[in-house]
N, C-alpha and C. Protein backbone atom coordinates (compact mmCIF):
# COMPACT_ATOMS: atom_id res chain seq x y z
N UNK A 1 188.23 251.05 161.70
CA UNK A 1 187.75 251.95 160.69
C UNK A 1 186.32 251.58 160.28
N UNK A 2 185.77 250.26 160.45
CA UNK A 2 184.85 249.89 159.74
C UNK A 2 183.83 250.08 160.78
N UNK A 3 183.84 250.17 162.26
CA UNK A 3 183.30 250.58 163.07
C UNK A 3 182.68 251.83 163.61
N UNK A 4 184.11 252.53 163.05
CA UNK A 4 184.01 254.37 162.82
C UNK A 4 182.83 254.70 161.47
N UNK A 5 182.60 253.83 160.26
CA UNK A 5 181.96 253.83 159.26
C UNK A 5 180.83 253.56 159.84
N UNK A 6 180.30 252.23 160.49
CA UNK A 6 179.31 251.88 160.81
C UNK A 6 178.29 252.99 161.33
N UNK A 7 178.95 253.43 162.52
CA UNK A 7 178.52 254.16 163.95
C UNK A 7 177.72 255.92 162.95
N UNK A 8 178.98 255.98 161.81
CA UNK A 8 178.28 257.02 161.02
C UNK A 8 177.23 257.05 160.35
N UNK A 9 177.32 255.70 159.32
CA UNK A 9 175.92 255.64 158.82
C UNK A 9 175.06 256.04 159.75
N UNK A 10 175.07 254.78 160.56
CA UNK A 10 173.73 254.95 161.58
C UNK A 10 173.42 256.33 162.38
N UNK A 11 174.18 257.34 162.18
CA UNK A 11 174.02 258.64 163.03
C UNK A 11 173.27 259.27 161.80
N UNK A 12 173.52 259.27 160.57
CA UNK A 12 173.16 259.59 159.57
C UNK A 12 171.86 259.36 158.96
N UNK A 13 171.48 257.68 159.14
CA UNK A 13 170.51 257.32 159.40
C UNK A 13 169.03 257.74 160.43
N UNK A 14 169.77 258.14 161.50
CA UNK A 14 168.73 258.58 162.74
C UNK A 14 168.24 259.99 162.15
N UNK A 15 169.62 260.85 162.17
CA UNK A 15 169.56 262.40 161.64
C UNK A 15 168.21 262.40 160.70
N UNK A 16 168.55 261.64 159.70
CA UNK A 16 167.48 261.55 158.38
C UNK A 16 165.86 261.24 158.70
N UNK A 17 166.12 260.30 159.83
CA UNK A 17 164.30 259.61 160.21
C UNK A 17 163.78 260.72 161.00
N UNK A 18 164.63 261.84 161.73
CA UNK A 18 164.17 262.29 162.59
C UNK A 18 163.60 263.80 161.50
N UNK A 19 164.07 263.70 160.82
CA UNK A 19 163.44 265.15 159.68
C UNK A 19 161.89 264.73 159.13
N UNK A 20 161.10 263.53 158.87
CA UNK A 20 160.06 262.94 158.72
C UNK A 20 158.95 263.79 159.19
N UNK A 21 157.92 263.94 158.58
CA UNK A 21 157.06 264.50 159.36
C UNK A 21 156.33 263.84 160.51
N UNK A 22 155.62 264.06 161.72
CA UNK A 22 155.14 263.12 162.55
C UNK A 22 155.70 262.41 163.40
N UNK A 23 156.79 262.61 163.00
CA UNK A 23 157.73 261.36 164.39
C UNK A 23 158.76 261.92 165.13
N UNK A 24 158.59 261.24 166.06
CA UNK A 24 159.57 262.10 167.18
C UNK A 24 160.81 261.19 167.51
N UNK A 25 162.08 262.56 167.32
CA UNK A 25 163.06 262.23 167.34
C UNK A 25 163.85 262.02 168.90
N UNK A 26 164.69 261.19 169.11
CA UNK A 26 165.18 261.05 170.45
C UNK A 26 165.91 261.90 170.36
N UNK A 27 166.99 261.97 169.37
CA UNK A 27 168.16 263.11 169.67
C UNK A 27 167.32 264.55 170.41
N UNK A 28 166.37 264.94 169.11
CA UNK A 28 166.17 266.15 169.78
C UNK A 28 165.25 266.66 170.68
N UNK A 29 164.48 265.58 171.12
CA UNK A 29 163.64 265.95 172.42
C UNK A 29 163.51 264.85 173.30
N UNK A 30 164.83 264.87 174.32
CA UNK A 30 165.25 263.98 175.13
C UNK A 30 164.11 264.01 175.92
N UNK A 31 162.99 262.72 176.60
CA UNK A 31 162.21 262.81 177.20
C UNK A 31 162.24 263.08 178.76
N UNK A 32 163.14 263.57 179.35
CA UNK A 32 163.08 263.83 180.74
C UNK A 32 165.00 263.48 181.50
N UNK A 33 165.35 263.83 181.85
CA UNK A 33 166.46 263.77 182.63
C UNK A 33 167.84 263.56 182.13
N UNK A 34 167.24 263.93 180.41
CA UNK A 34 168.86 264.11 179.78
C UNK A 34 169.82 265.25 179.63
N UNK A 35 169.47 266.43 180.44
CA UNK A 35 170.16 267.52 180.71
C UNK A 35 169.29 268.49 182.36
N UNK A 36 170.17 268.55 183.40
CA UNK A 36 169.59 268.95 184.08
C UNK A 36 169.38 269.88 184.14
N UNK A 37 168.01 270.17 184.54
CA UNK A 37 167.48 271.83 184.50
C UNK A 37 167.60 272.81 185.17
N UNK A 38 168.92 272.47 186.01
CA UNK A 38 169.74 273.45 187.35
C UNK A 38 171.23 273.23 186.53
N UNK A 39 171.33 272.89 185.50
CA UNK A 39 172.40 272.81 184.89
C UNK A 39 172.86 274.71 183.97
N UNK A 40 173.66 274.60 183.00
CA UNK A 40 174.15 276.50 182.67
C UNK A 40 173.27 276.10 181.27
N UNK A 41 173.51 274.73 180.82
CA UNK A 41 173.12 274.48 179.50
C UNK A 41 171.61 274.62 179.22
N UNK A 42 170.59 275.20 178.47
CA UNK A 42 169.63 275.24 178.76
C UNK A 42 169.38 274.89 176.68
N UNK A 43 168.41 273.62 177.16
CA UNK A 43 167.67 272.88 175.77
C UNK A 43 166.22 273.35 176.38
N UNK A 44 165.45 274.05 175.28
CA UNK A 44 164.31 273.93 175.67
C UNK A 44 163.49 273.41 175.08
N UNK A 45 163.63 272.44 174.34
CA UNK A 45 163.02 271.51 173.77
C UNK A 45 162.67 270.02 174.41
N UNK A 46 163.08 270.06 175.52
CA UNK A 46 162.84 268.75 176.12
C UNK A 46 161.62 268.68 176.60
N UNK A 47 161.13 267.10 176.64
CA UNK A 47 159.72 267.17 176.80
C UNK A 47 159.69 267.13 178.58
N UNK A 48 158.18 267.81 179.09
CA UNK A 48 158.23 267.65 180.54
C UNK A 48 156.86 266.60 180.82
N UNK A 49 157.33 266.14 181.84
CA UNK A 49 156.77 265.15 182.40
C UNK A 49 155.37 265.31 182.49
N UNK A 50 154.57 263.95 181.58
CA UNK A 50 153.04 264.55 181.87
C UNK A 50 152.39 264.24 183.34
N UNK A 51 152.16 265.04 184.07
CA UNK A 51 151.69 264.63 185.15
C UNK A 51 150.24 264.62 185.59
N UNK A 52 149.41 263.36 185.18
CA UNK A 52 147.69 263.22 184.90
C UNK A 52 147.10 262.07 186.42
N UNK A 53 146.47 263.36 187.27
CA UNK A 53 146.19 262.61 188.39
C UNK A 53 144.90 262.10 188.04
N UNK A 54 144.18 262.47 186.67
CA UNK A 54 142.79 262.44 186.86
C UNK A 54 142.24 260.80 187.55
N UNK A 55 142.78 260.01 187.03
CA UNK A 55 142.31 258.81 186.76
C UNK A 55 143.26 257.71 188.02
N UNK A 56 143.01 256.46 188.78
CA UNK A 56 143.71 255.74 189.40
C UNK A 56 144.64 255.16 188.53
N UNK A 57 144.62 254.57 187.24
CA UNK A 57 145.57 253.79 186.41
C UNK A 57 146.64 254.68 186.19
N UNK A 58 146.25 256.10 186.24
CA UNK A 58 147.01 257.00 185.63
C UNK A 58 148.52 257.62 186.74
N UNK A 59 147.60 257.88 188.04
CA UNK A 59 148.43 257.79 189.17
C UNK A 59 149.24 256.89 189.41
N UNK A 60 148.57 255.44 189.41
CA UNK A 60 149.17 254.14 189.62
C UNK A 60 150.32 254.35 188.31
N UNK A 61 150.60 254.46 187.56
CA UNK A 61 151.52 254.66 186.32
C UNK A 61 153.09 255.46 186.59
N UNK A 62 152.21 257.24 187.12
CA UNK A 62 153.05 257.78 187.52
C UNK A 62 153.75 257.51 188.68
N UNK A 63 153.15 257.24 189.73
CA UNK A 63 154.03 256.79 191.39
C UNK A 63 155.17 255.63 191.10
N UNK A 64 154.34 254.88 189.67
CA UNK A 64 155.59 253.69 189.60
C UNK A 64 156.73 254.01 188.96
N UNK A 65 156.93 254.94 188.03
CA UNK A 65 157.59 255.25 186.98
C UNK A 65 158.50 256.44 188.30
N UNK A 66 157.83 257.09 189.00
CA UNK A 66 158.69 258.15 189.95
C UNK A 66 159.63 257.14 190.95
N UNK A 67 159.19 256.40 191.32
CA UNK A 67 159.69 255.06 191.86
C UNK A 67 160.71 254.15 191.58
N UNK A 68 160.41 253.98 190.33
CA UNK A 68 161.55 253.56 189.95
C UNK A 68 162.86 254.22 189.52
N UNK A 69 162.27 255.68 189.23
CA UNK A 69 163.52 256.31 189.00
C UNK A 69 164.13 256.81 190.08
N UNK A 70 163.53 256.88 191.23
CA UNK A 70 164.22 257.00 192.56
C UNK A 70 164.71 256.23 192.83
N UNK A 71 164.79 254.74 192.88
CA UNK A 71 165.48 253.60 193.65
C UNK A 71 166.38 252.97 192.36
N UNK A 72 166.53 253.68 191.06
CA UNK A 72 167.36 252.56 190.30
C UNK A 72 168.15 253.75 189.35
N UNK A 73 168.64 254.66 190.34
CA UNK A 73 170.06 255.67 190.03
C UNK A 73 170.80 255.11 189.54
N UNK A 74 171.48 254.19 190.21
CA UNK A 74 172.76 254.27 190.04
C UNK A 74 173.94 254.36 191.04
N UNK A 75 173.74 254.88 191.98
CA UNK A 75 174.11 255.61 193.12
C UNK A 75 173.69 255.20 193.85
N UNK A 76 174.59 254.01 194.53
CA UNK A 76 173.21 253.27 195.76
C UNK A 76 173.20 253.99 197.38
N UNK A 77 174.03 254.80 197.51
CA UNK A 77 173.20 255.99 198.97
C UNK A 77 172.09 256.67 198.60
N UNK A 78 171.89 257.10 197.24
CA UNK A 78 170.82 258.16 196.61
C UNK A 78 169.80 256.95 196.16
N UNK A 79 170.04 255.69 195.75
CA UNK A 79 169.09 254.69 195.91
C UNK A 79 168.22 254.81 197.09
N UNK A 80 168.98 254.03 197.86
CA UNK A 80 168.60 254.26 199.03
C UNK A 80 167.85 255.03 199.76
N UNK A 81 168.32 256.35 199.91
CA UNK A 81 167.80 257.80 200.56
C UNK A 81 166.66 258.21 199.99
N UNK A 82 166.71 258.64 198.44
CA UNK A 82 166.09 259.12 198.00
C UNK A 82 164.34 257.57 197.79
N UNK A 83 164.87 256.69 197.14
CA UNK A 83 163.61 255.65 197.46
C UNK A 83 163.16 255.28 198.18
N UNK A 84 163.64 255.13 199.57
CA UNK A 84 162.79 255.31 200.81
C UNK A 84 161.93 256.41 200.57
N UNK A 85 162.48 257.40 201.00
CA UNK A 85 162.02 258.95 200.86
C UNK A 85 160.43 259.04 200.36
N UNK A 86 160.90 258.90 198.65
CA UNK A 86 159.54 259.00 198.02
C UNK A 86 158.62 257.70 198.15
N UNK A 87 159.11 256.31 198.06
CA UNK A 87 158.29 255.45 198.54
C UNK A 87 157.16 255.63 200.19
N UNK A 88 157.50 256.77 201.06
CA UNK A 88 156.45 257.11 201.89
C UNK A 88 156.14 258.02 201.95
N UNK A 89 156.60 258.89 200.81
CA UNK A 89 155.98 260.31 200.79
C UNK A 89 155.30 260.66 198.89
N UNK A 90 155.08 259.68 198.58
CA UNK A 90 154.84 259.58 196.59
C UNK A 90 153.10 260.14 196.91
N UNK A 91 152.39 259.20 197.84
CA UNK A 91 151.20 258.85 197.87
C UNK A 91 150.55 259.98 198.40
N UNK A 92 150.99 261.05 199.24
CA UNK A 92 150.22 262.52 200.03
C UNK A 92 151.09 263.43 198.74
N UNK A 93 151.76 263.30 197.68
CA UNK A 93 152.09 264.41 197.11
C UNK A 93 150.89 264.82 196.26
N UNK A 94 150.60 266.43 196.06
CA UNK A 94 149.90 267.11 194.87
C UNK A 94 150.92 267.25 193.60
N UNK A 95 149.98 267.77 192.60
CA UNK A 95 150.76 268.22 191.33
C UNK A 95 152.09 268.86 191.74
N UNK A 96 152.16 269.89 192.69
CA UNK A 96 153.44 270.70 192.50
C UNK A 96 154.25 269.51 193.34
N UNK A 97 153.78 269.10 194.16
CA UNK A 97 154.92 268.40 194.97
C UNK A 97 155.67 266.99 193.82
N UNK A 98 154.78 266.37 192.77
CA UNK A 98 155.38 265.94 192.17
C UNK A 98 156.55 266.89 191.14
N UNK A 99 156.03 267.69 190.67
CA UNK A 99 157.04 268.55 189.97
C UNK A 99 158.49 268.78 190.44
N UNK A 100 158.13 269.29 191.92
CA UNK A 100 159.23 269.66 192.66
C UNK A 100 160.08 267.90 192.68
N UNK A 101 159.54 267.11 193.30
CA UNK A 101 160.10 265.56 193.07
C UNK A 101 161.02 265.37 191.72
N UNK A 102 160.43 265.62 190.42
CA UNK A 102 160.78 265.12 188.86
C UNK A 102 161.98 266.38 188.72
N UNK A 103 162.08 267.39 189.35
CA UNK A 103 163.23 268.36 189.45
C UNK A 103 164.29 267.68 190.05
N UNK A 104 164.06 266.99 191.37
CA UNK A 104 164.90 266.73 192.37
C UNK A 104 165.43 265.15 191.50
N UNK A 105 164.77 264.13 191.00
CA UNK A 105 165.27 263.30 190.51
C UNK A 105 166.05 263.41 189.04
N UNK A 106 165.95 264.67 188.12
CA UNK A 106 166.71 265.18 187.21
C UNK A 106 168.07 265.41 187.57
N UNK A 107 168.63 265.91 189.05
CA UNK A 107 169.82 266.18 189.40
C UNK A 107 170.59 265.18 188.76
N UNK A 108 172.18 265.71 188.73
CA UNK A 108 173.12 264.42 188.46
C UNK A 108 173.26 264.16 190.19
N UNK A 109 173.42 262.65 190.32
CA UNK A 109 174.10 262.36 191.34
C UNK A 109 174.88 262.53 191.82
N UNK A 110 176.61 263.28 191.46
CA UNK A 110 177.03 263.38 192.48
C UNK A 110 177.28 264.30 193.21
N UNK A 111 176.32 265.59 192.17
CA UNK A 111 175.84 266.96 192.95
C UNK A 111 174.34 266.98 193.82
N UNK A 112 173.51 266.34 193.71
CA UNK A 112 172.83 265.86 194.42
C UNK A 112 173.42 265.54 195.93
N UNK A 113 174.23 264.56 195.90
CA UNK A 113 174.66 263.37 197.01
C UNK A 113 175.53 265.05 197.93
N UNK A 114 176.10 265.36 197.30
CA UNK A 114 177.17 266.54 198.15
C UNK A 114 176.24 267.55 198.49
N UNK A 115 174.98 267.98 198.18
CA UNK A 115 174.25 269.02 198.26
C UNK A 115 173.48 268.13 199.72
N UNK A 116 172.50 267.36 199.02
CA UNK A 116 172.20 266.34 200.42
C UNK A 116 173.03 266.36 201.71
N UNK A 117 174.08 266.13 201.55
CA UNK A 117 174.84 265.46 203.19
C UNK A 117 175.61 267.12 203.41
N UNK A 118 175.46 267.96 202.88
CA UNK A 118 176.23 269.23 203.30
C UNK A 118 177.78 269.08 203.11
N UNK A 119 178.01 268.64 201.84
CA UNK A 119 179.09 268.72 201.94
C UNK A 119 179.69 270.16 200.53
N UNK A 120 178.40 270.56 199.68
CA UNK A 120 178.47 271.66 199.08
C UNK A 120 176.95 272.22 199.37
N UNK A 121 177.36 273.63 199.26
CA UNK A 121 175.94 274.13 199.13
C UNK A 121 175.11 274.16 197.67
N UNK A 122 174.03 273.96 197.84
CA UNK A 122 173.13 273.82 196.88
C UNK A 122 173.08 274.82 195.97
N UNK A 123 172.78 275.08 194.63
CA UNK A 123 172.34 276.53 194.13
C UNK A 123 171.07 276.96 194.88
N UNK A 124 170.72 278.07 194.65
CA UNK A 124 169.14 278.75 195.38
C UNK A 124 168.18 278.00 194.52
N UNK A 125 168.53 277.92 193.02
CA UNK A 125 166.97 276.55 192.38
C UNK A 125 166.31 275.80 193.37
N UNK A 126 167.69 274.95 193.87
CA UNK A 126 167.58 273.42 193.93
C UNK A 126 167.14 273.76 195.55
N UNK A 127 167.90 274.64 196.35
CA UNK A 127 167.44 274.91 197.76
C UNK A 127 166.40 275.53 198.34
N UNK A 128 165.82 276.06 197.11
CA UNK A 128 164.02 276.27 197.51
C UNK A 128 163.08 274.97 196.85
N UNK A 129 163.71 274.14 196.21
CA UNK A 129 162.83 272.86 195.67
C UNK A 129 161.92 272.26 197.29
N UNK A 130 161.13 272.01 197.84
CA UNK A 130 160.59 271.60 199.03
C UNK A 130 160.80 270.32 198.74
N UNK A 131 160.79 269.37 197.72
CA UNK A 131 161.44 268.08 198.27
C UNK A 131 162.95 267.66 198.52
N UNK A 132 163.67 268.78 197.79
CA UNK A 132 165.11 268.16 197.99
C UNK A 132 165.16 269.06 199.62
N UNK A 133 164.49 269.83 199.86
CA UNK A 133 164.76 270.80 201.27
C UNK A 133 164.47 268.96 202.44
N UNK A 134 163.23 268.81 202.47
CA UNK A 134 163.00 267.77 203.18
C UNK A 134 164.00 266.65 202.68
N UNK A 135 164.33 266.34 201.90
CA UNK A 135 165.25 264.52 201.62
C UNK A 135 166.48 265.01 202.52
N UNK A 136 167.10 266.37 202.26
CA UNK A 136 167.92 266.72 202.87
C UNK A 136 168.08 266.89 204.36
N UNK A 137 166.55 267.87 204.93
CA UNK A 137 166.69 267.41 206.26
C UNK A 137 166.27 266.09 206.57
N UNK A 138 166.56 265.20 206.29
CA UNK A 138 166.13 263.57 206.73
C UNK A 138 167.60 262.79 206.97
N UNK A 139 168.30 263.68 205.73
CA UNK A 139 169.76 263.20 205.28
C UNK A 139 170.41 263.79 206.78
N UNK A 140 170.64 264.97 206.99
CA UNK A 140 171.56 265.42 207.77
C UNK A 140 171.00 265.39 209.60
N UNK A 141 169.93 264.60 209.76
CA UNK A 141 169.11 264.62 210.85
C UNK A 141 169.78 263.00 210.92
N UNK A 142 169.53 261.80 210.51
CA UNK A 142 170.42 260.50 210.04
C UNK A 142 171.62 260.61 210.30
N UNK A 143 172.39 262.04 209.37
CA UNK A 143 173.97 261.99 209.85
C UNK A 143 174.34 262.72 211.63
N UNK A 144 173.33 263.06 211.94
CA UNK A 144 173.53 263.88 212.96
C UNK A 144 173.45 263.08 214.33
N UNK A 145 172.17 261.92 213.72
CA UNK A 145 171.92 260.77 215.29
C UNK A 145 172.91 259.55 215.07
N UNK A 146 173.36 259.49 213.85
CA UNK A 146 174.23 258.31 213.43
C UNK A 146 175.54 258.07 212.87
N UNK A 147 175.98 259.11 213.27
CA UNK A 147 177.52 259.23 213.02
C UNK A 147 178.46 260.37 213.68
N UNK A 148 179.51 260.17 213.69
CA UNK A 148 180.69 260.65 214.50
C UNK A 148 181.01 262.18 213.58
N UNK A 149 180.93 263.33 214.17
CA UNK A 149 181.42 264.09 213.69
C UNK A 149 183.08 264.41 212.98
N UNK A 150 183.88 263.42 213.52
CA UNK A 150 184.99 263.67 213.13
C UNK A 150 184.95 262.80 211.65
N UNK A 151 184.00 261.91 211.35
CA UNK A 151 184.38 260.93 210.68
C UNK A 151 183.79 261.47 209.00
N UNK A 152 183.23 262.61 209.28
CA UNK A 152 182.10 262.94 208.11
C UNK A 152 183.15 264.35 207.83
N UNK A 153 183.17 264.67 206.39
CA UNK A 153 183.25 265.79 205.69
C UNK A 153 183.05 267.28 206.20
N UNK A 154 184.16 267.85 206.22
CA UNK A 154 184.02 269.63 206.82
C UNK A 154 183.23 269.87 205.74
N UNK A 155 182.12 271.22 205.67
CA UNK A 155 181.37 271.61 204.66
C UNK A 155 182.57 272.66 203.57
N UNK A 156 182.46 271.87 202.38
CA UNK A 156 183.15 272.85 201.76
C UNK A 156 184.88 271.55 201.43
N UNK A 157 184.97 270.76 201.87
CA UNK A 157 186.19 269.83 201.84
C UNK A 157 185.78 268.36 201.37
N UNK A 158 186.08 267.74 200.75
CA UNK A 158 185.92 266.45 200.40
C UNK A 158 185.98 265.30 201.23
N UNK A 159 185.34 264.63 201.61
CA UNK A 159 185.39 263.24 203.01
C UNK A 159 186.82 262.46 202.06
N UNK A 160 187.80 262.51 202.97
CA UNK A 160 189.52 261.91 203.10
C UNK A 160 189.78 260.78 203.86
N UNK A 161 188.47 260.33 205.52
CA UNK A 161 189.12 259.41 206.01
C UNK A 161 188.74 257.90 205.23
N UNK A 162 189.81 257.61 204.39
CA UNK A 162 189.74 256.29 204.54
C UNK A 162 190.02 255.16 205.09
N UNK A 163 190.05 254.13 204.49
CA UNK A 163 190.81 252.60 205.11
C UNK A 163 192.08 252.52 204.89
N UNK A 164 192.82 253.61 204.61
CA UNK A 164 194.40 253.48 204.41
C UNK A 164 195.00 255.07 204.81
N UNK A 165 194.57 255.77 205.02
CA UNK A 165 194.29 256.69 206.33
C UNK A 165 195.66 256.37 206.97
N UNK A 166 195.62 255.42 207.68
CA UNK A 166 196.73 255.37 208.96
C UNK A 166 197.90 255.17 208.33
N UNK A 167 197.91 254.87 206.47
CA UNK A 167 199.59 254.78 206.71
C UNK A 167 200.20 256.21 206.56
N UNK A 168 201.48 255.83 206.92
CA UNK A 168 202.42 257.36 206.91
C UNK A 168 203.90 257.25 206.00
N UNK A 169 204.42 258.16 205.91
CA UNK A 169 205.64 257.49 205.32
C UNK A 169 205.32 258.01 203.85
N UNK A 170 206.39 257.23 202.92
CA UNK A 170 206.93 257.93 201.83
C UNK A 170 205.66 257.09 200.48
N UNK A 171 204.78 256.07 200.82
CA UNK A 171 203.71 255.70 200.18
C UNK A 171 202.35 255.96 200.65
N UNK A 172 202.41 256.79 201.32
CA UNK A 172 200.71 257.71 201.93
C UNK A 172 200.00 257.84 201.80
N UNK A 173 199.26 257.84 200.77
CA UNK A 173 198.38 258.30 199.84
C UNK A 173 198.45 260.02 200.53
N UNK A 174 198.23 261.20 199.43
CA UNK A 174 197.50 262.57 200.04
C UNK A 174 196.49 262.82 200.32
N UNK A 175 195.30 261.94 199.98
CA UNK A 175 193.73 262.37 200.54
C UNK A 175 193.29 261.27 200.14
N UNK A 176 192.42 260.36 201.12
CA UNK A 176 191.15 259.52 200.65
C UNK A 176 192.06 258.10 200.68
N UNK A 177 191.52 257.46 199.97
CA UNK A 177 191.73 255.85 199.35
C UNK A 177 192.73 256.11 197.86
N UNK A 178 193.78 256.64 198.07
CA UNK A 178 194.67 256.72 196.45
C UNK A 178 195.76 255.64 197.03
């Protein structure tokens, strides 16, 4: 109970600092990737990414900050994929190509990851974005020289073969690793 009390003040507290004149509130203008913008929910109050090539410190700032949010998801295939990716393609991007990038890294991951490997189709947003078009053909060009067709996901079905796969019988699992 005293925890449930606590957690209120302090919501109460924030609510209150954020009515102040001059200062900016987190609740209500999440700075970048707290609701995705291929999502139904639409906040339009969120702030968008300043993107200032004028200057080298300024570039140097942004490539690191795009960088890191590519390689420290969460999601270590989309680690992976996606931070390679932009780590050799950050440095030839223009303004729009970063945009299109700060779109593609807003996704949630695990609509991302299924849109990537073809295992759902994309909305039309996200499938005219030109960087998720390219991460994707990189993705399915990879799955195509480096893996077994039987072993990968029908488009439209969830990937089932697991490591327990082969048993049969009255403890089976019905799909996947259960």
């Amino acid at each position: 109970m005293a925890i449930l009390r606590r957690a209120l003040l302090n919501a109460h507290r924030v609510l209150n600092s954020s009515t102040v004149a001059n200062r900016t509130s987190i609740i209500s203008r999440p700075q970048y990737g707290w609701v995705s913008r291929f999502s139904s929910t639409n906040i339009s109050n969120t702030q968008p990414l300043d993107i200032d090539l004028s200057t080298e410190e300024s570039k140097r700032r942004l490539f690191n900050r795009l960088l890191y949010r590519s390689k420290q998801r969460g999601f270590l295939e989309l680690d992976l994929v996606l931070g390679k990716w932009v780590e050799e393609h950050i440095h030839s991007m223009d303004e729009n190509g970063i945009k299109a990038l700060v779109h593609v890294l807003d996704l949630e991951n695990p609509h991302l990851w299924k849109w990537l490997t073809g295992q759902e189709q994309p909305p039309e947003a996200v499938s005219i974005n030109p960087v998720f078009s390219a991460v994707q053909e990189k993705v399915l060009k990879n799955l195509n020289n480096h893996s077994a067709p039987e072993t990968r996901a029908t488009p439209g079905q969830p990937w089932v073969r697991g490591w327990d796969d082969i048993k049969k019988g009255r403890d089976s699992p019905i799909a996947g690793n259960q």
